[in-house]
C-alpha atoms as a PDB file:
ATOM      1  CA  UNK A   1      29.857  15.870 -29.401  1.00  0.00           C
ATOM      2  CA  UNK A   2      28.115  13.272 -27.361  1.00  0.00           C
ATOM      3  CA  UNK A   3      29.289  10.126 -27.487  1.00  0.00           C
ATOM      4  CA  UNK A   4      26.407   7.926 -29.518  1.00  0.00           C
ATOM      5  CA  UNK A   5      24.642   5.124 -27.904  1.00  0.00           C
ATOM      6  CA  UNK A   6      22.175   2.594 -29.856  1.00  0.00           C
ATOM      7  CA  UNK A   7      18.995   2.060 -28.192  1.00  0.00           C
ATOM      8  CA  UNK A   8      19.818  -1.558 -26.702  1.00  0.00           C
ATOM      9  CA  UNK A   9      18.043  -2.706 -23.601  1.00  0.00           C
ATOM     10  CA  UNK A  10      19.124  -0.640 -20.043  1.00  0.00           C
ATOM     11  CA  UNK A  11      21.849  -2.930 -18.392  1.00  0.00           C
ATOM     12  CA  UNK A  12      19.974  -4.517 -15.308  1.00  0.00           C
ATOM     13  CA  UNK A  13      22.480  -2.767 -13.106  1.00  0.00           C
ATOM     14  CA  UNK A  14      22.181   0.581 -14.690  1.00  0.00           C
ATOM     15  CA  UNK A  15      17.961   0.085 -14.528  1.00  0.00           C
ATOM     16  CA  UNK A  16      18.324  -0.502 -10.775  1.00  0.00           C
ATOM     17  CA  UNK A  17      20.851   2.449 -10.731  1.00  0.00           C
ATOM     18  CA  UNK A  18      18.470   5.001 -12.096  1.00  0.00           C
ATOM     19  CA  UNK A  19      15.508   3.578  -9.699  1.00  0.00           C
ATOM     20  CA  UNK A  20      17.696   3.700  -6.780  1.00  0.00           C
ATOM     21  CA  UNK A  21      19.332   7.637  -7.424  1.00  0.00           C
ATOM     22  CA  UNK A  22      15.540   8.566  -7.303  1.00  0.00           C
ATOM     23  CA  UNK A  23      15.299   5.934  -3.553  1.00  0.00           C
ATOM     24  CA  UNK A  24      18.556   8.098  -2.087  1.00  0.00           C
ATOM     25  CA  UNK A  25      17.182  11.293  -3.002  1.00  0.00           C
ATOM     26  CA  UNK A  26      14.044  10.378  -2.190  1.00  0.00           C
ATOM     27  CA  UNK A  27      15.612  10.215   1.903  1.00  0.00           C
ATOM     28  CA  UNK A  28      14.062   6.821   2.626  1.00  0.00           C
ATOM     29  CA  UNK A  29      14.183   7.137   6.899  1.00  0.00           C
ATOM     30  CA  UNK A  30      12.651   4.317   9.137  1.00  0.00           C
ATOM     31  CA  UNK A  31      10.765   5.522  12.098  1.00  0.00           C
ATOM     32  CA  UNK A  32       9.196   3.647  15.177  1.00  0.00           C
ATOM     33  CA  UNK A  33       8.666   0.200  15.150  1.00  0.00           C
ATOM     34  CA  UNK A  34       6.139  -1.657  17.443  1.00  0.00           C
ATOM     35  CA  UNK A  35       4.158  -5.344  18.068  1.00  0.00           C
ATOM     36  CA  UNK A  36       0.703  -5.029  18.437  1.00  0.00           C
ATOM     37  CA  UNK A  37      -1.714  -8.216  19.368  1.00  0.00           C
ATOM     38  CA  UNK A  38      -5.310  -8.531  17.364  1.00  0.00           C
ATOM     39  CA  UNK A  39      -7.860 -10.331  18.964  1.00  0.00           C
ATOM     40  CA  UNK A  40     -11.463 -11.569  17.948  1.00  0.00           C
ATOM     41  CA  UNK A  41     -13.783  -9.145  18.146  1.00  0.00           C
ATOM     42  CA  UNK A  42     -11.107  -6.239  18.450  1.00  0.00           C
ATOM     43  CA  UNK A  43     -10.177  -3.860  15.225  1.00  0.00           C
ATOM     44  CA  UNK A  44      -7.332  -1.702  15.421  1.00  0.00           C
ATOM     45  CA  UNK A  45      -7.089   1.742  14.011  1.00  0.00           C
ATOM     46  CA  UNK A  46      -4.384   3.421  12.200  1.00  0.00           C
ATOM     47  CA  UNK A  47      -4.034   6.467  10.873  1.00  0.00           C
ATOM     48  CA  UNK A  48       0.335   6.767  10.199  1.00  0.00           C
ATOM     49  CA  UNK A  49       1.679  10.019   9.486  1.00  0.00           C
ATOM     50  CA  UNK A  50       3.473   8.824   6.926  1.00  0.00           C
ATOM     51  CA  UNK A  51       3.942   5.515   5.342  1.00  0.00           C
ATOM     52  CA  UNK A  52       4.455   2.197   6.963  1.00  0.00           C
ATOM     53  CA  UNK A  53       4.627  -1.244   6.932  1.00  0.00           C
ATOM     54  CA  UNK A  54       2.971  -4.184   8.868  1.00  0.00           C
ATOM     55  CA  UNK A  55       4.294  -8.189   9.332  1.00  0.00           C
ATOM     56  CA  UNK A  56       1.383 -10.488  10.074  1.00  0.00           C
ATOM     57  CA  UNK A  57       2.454 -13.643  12.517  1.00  0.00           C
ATOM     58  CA  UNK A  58      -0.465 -16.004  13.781  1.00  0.00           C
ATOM     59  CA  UNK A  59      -3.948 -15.542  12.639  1.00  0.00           C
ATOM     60  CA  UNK A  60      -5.398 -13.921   9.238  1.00  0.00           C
ATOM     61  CA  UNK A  61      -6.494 -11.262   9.380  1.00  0.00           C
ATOM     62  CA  UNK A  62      -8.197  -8.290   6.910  1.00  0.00           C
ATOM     63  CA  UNK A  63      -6.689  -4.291   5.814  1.00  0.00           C
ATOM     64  CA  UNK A  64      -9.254  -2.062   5.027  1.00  0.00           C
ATOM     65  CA  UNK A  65      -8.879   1.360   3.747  1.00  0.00           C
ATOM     66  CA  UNK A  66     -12.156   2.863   3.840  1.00  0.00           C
ATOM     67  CA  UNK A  67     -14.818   3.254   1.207  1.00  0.00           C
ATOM     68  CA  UNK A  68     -14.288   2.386  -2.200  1.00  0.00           C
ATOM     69  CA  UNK A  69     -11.275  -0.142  -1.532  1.00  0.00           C
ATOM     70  CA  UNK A  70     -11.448  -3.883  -1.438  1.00  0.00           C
ATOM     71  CA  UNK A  71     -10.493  -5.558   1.764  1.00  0.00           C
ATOM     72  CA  UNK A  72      -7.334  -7.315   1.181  1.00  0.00           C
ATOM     73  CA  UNK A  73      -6.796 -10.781   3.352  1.00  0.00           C
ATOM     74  CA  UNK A  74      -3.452 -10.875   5.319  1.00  0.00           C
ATOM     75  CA  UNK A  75      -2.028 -14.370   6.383  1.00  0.00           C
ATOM     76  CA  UNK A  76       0.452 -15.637   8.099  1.00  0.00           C
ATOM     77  CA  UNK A  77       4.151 -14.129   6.867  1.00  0.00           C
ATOM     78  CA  UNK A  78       2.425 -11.596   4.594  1.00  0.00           C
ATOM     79  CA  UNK A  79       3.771  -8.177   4.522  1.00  0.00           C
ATOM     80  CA  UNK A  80       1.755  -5.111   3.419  1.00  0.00           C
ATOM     81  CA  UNK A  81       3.668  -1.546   3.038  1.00  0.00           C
ATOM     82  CA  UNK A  82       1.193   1.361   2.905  1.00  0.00           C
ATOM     83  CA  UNK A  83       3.514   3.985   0.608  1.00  0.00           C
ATOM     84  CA  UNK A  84       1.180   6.849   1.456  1.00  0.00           C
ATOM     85  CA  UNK A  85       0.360   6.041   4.576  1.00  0.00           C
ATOM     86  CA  UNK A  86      -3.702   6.156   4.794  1.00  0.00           C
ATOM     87  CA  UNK A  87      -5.665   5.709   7.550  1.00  0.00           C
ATOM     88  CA  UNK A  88      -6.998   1.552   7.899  1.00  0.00           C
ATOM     89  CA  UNK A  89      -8.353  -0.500  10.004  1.00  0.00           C
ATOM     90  CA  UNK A  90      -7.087  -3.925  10.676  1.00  0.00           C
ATOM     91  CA  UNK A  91      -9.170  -6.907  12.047  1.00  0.00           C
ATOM     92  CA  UNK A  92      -9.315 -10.498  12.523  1.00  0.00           C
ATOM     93  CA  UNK A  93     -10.592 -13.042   8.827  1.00  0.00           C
ATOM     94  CA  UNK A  94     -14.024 -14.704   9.440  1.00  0.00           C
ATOM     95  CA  UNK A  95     -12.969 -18.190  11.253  1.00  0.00           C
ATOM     96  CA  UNK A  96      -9.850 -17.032  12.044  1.00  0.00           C
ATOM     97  CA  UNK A  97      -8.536 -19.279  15.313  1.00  0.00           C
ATOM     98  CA  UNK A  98      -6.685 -17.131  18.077  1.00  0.00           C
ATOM     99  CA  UNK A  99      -5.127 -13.664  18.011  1.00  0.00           C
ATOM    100  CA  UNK A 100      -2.676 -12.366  15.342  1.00  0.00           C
ATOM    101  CA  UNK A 101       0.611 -10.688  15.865  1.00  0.00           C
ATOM    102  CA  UNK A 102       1.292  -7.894  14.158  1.00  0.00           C
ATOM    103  CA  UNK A 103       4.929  -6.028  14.000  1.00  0.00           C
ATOM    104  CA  UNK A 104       4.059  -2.312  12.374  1.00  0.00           C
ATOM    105  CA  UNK A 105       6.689   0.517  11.482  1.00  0.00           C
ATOM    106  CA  UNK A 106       6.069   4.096  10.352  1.00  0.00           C
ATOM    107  CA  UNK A 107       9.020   5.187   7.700  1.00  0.00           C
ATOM    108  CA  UNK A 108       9.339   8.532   5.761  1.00  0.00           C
ATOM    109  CA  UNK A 109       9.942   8.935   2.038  1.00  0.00           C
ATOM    110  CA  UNK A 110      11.246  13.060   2.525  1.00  0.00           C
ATOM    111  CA  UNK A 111      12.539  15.863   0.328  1.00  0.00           C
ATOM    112  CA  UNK A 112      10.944  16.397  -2.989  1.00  0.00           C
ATOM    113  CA  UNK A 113      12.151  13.529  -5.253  1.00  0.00           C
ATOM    114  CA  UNK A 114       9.515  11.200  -2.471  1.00  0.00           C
ATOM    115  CA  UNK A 115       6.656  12.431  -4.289  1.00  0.00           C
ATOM    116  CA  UNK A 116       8.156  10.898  -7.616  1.00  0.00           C
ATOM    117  CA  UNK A 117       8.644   7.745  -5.396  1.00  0.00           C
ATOM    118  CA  UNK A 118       5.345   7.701  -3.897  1.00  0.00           C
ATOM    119  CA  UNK A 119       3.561   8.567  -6.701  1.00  0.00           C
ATOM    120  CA  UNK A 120       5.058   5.828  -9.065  1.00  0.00           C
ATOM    121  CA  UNK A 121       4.196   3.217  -6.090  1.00  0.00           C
ATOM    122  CA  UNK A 122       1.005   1.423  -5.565  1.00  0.00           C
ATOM    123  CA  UNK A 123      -0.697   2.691  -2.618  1.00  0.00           C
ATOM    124  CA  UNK A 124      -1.016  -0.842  -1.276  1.00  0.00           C
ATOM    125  CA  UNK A 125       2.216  -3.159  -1.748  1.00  0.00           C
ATOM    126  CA  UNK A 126       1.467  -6.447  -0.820  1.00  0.00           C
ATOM    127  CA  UNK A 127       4.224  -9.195  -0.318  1.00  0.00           C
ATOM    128  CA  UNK A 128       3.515 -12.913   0.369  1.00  0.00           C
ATOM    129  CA  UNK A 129       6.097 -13.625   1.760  1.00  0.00           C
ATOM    130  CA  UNK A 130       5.104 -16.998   2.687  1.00  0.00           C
ATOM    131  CA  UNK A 131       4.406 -17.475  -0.785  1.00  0.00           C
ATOM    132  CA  UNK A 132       7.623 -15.785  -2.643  1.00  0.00           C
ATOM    133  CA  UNK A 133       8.114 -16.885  -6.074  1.00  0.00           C
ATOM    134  CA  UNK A 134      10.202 -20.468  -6.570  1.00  0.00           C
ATOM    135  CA  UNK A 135      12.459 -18.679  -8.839  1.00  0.00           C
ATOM    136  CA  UNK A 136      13.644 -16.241  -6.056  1.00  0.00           C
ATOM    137  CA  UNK A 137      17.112 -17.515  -5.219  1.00  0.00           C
ATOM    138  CA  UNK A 138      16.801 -19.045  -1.202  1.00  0.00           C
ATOM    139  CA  UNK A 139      19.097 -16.977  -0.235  1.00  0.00           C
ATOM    140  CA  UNK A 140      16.654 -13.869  -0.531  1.00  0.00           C
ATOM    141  CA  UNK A 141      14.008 -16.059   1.052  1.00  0.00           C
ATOM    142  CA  UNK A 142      16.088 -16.701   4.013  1.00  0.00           C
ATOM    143  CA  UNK A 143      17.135 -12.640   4.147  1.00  0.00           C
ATOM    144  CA  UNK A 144      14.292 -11.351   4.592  1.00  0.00           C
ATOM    145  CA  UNK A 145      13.463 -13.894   7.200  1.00  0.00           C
ATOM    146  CA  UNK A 146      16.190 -12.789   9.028  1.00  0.00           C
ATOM    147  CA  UNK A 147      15.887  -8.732   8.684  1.00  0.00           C
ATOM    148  CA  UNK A 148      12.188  -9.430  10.161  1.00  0.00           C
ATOM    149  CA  UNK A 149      13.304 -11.298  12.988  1.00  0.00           C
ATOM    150  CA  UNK A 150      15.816  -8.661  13.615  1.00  0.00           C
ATOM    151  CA  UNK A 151      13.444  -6.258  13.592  1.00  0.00           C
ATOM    152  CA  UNK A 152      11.208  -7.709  15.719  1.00  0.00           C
ATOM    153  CA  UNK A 153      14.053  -8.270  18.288  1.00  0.00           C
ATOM    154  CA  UNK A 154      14.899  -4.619  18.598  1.00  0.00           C
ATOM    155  CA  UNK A 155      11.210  -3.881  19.007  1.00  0.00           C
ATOM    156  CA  UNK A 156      10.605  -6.220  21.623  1.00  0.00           C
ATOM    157  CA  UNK A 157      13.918  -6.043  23.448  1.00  0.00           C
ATOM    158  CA  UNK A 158      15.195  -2.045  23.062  1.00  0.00           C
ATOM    159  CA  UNK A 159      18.454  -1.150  24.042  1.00  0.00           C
ATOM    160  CA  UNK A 160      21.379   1.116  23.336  1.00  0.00           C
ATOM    161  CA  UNK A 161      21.505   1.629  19.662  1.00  0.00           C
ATOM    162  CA  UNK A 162      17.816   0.383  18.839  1.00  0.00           C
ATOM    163  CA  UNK A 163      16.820   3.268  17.146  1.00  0.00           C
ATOM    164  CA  UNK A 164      19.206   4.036  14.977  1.00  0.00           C
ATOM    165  CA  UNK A 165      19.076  -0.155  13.880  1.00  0.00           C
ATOM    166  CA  UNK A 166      15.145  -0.280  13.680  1.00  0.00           C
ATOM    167  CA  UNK A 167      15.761   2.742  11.011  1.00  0.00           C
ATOM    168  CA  UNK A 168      18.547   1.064   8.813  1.00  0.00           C
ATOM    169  CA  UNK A 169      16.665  -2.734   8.975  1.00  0.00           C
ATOM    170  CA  UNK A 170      13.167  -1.095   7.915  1.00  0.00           C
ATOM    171  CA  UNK A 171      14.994   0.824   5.361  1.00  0.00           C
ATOM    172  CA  UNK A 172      16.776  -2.668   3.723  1.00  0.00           C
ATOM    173  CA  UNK A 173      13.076  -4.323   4.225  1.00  0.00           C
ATOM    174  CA  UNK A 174      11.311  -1.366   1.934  1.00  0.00           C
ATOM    175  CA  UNK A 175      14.262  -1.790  -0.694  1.00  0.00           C
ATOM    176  CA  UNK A 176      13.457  -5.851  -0.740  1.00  0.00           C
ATOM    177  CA  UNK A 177      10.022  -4.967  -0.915  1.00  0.00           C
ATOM    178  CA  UNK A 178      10.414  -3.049  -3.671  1.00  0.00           C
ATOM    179  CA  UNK A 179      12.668  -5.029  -5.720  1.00  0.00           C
ATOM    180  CA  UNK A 180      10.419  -8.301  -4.983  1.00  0.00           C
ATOM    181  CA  UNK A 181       7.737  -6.161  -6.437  1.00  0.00           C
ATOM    182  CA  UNK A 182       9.232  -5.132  -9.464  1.00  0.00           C
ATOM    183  CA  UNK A 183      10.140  -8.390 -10.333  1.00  0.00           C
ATOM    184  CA  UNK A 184       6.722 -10.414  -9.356  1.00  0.00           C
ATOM    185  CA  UNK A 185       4.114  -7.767  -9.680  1.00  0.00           C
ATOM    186  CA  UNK A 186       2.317  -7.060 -12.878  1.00  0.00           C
ATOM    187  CA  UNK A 187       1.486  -3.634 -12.112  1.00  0.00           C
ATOM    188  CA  UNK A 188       5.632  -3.213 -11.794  1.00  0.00           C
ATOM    189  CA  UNK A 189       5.192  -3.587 -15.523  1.00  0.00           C
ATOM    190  CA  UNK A 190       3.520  -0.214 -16.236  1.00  0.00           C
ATOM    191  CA  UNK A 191       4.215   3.488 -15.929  1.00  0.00           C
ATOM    192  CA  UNK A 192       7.576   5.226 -14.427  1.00  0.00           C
ATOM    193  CA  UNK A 193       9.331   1.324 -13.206  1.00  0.00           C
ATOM    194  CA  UNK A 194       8.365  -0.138 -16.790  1.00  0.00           C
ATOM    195  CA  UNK A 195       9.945   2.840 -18.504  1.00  0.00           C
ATOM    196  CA  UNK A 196      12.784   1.926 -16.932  1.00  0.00           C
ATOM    197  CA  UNK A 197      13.157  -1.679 -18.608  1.00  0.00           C
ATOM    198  CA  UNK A 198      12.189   0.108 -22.204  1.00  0.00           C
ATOM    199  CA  UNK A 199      15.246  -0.505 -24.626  1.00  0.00           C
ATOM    200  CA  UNK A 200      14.849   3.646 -25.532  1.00  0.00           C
ATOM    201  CA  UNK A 201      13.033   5.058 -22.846  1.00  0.00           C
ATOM    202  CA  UNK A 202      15.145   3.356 -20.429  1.00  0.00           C
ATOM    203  CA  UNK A 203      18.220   4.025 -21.645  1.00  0.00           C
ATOM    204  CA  UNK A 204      16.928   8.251 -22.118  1.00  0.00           C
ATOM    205  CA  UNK A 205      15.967   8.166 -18.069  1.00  0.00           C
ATOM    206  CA  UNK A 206      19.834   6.239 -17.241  1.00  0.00           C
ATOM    207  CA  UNK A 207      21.220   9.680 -18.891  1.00  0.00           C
ATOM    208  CA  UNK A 208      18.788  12.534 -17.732  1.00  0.00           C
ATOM    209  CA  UNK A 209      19.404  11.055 -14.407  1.00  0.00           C
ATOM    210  CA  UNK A 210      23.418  10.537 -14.694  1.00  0.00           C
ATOM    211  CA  UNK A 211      23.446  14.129 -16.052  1.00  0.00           C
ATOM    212  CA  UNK A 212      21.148  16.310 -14.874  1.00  0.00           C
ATOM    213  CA  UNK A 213      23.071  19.250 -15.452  1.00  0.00           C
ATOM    214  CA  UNK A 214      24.008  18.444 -19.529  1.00  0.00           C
ATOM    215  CA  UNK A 215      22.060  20.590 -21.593  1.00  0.00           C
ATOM    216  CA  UNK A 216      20.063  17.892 -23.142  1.00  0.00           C
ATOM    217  CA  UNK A 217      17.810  18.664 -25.805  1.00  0.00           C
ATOM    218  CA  UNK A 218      15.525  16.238 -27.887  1.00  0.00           C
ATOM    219  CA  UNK A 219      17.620  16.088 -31.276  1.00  0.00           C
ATOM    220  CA  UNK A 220      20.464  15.223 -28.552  1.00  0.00           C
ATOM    221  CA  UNK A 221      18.842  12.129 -26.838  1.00  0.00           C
ATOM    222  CA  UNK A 222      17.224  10.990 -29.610  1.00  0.00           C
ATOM    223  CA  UNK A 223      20.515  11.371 -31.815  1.00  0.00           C
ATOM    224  CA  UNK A 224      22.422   9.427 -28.818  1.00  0.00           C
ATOM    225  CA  UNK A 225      20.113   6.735 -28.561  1.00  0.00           C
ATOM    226  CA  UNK A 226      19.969   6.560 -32.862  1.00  0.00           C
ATOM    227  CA  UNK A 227      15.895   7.246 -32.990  1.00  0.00           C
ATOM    228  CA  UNK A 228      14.039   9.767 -34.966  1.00  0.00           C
ATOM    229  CA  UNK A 229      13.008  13.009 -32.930  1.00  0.00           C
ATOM    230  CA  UNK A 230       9.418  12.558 -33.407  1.00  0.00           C
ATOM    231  CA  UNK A 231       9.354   8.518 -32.939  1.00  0.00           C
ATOM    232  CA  UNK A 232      11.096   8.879 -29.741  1.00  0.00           C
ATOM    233  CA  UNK A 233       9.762  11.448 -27.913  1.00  0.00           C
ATOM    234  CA  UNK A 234       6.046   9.612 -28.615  1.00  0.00           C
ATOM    235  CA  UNK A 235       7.558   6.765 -27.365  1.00  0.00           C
ATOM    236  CA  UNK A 236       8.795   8.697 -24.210  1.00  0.00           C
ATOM    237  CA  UNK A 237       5.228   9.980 -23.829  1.00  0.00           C
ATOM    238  CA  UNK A 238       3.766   7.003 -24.335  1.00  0.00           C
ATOM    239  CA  UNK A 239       6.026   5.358 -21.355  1.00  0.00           C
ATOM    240  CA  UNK A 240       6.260   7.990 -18.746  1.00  0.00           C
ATOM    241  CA  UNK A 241       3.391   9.751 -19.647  1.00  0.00           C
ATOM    242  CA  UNK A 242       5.022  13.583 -20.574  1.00  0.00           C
ATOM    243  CA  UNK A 243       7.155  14.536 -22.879  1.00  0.00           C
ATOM    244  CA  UNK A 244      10.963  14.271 -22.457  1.00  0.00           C
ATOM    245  CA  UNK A 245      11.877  18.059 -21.251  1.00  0.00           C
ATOM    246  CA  UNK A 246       9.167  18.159 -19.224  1.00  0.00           C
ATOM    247  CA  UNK A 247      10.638  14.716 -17.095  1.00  0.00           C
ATOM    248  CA  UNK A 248      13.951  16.471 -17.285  1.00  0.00           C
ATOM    249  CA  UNK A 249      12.818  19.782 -15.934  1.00  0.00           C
ATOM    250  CA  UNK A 250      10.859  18.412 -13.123  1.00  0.00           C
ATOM    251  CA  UNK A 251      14.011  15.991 -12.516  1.00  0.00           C
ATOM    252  CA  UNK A 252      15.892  19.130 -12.064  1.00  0.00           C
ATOM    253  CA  UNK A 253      13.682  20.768 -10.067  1.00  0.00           C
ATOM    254  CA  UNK A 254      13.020  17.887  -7.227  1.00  0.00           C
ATOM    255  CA  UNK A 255      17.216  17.565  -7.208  1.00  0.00           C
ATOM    256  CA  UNK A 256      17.421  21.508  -6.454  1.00  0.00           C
ATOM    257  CA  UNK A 257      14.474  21.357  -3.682  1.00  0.00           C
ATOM    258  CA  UNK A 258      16.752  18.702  -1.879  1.00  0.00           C
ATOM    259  CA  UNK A 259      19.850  20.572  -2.365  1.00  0.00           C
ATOM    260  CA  UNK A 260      18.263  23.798  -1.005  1.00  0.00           C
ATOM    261  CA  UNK A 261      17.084  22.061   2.151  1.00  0.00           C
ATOM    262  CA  UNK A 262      20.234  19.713   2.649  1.00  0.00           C
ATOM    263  CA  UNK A 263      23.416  21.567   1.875  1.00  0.00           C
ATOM    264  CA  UNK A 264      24.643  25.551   1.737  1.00  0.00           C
ATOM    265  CA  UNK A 265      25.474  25.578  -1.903  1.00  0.00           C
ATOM    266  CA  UNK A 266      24.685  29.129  -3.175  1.00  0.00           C
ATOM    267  CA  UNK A 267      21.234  29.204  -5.206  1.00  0.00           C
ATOM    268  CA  UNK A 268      23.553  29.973  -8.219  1.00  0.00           C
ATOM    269  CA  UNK A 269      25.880  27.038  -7.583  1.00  0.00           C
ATOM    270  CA  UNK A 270      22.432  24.855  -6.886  1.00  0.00           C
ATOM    271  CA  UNK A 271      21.528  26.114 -10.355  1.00  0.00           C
ATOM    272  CA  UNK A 272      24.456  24.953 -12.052  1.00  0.00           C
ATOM    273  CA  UNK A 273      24.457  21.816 -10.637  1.00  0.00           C
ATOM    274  CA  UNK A 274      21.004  20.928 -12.715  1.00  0.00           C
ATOM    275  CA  UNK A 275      21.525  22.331 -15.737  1.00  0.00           C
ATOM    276  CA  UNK A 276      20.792  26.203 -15.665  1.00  0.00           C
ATOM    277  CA  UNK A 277      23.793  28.631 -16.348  1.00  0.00           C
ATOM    278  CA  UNK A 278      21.486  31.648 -15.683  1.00  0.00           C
ATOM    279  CA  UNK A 279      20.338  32.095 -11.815  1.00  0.00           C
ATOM    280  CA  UNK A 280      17.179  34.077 -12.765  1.00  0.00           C
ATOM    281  CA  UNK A 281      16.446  31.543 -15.129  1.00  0.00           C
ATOM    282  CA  UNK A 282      16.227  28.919 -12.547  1.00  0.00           C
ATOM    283  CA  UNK A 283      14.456  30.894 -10.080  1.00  0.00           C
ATOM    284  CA  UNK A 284      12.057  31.484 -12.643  1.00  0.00           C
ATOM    285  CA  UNK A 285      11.824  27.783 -13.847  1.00  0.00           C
ATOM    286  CA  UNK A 286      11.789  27.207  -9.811  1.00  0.00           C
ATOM    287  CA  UNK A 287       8.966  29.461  -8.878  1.00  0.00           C
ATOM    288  CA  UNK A 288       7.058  27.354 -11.791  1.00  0.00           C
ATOM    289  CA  UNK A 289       7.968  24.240 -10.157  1.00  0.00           C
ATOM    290  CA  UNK A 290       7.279  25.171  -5.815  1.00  0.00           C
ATOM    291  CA  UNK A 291       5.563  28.588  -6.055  1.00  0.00           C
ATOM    292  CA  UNK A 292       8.114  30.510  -4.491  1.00  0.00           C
ATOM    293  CA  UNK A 293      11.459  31.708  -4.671  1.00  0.00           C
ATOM    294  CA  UNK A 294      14.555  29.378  -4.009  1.00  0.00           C
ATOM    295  CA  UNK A 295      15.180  31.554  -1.247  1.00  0.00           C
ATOM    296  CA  UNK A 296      11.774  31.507  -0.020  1.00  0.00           C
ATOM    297  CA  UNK A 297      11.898  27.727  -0.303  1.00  0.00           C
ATOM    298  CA  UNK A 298      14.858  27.354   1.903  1.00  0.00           C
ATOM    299  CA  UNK A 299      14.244  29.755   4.126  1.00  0.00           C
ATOM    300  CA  UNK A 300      10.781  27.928   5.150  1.00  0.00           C
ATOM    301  CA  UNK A 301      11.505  23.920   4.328  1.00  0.00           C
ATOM    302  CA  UNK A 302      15.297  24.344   6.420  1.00  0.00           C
ATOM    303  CA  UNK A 303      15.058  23.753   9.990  1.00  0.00           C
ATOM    304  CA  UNK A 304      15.838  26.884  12.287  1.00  0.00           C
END
């Protein structure tokens, strides 16, 4: 029997746990990293691969993201992370006096689980960091402070070593991002990082995510976390926006996409590890998910 667990609050720790299993899955990778001047008159283009980041020193200056988007103003120690990585265009504010300096990095979110990421993200994350809250302790202030300079240092001044250090620092400045966003940013309130903080739905994700592989059921969370079936899985709806199995199921299915591509478990031992005693019953359940085979999958997402 499982052990039974009332529905109090997620422990702050165990909240940031379940966020952050999704952030290691998810394969968070830095990529290049380089300064870039913007003068009046000039615009710069971008169009990133993937997602990035960019550090404004110097003038203002203005983001736009094409049609249908507001321009959003950029000043002076303002950092703006682009989680899906659209193509913008970045110029100079109206009365803006001399040239801005910009330090811009491209990072990856890979495997499956980056979609969850990505999706749950706003596509525009914008940090003031010239403005951070006064209730943010001074030693984060001061941190990220430092991690920028770093990374502006290894940019400007490459050497042995600078790659793999750009990758690690922009990695720790997306993670500050994000947590400086979840706890300032009203739109951190709603959807997958507000479930989170939910004294039931919170506290459901912290054990579908420490157990993938349990055969949970939704008598069995609801019965752990002392709820009525029908009560909590409407509250589990009404928080993450599908119903409990369903979140479980795709859970399962970005953790087995990762371990196809990333280790040489068997697809039977893969299928085991979330939750599925019967290999044709995850294949099946897996075809559903990628439109393919595991094997198939493997075979074309591994590199030769």
């Amino acid at each position: 029997m499982p052990e039974r667990q009332s529905a109090k609050p997620p422990e702050a720790g165990r909240e940031a746990d379940v966020f952050f299993e999704v952030f290691e899955a998810a394969r968070v990778r830095g990529g290049k990293v380089h300064r870039a001047s913007l003068t009046p008159g000039q615009a710069l283009r971008f169009v990133p691969p993937s997602a990035c980041f960019h550090f404004v020193e110097g003038a203002s200056c203005v983001l736009h993201a094409g049609r249908g988007t507001a321009k959003t103003e950029l000043h002076p120690g303002d950092l703006v992370i682009l989680a899906r990585g659209r193509p913008h265009t970045l110029e100079l504010a109206k009365g803006a006096a001399g040239a801005a300096s910009l330090t811009t990095g491209e990072f990856s979110l890979m495997g499956a689980t980056g979609k969850l990421l990505t999706d749950a993200l706003p596509a525009l994350l914008h940090v003031k960091v010239g403005q951070l809250p006064q209730a943010l302790p001074e030693s984060s202030k001061q941190w990220i402070a430092v991690t920028l300079a770093a990374i502006r240092l290894e940019a400007e001044h490459p050497s042995l070593g600078s790659g793999v250090m750009l990758s690690r620092l922009v990695d720790l400045l997306f993670v500050w991002s994000l947590r400086h966003w979840l706890a300032t940013a009203p739109a951190a309130r709603e959807g997958w990082f507000a479930a989170l903080g939910d004294a039931v739905v919170g506290r459901a994700l912290a054990l579908m995510h420490a157990h993938p592989a349990r055969a949970w059921s939704v008598e069995m969370l609801a019965r752990d976390l002392n709820q009525s079936r029908s009560g909590f899985s409407q509250r589990f709806v009404d928080k993450v926006g599908e119903p409990p199995m369903r979140y479980l199921t795709h859970w399962r299915m970005q953790l087995a996409s990762d371990l196809l591509t990333s280790s040489t478990l068997r697809v039977s031992q893969v299928a085991q590890r979330v939750g599925y005693d019967s290999e044709p019953a995850f294949s099946r359940a897996f075809r559903r998910h990628a439109g393919m085979a595991p094997v198939d999958y493997r075979k074309q997402r591994r590199p030769s």
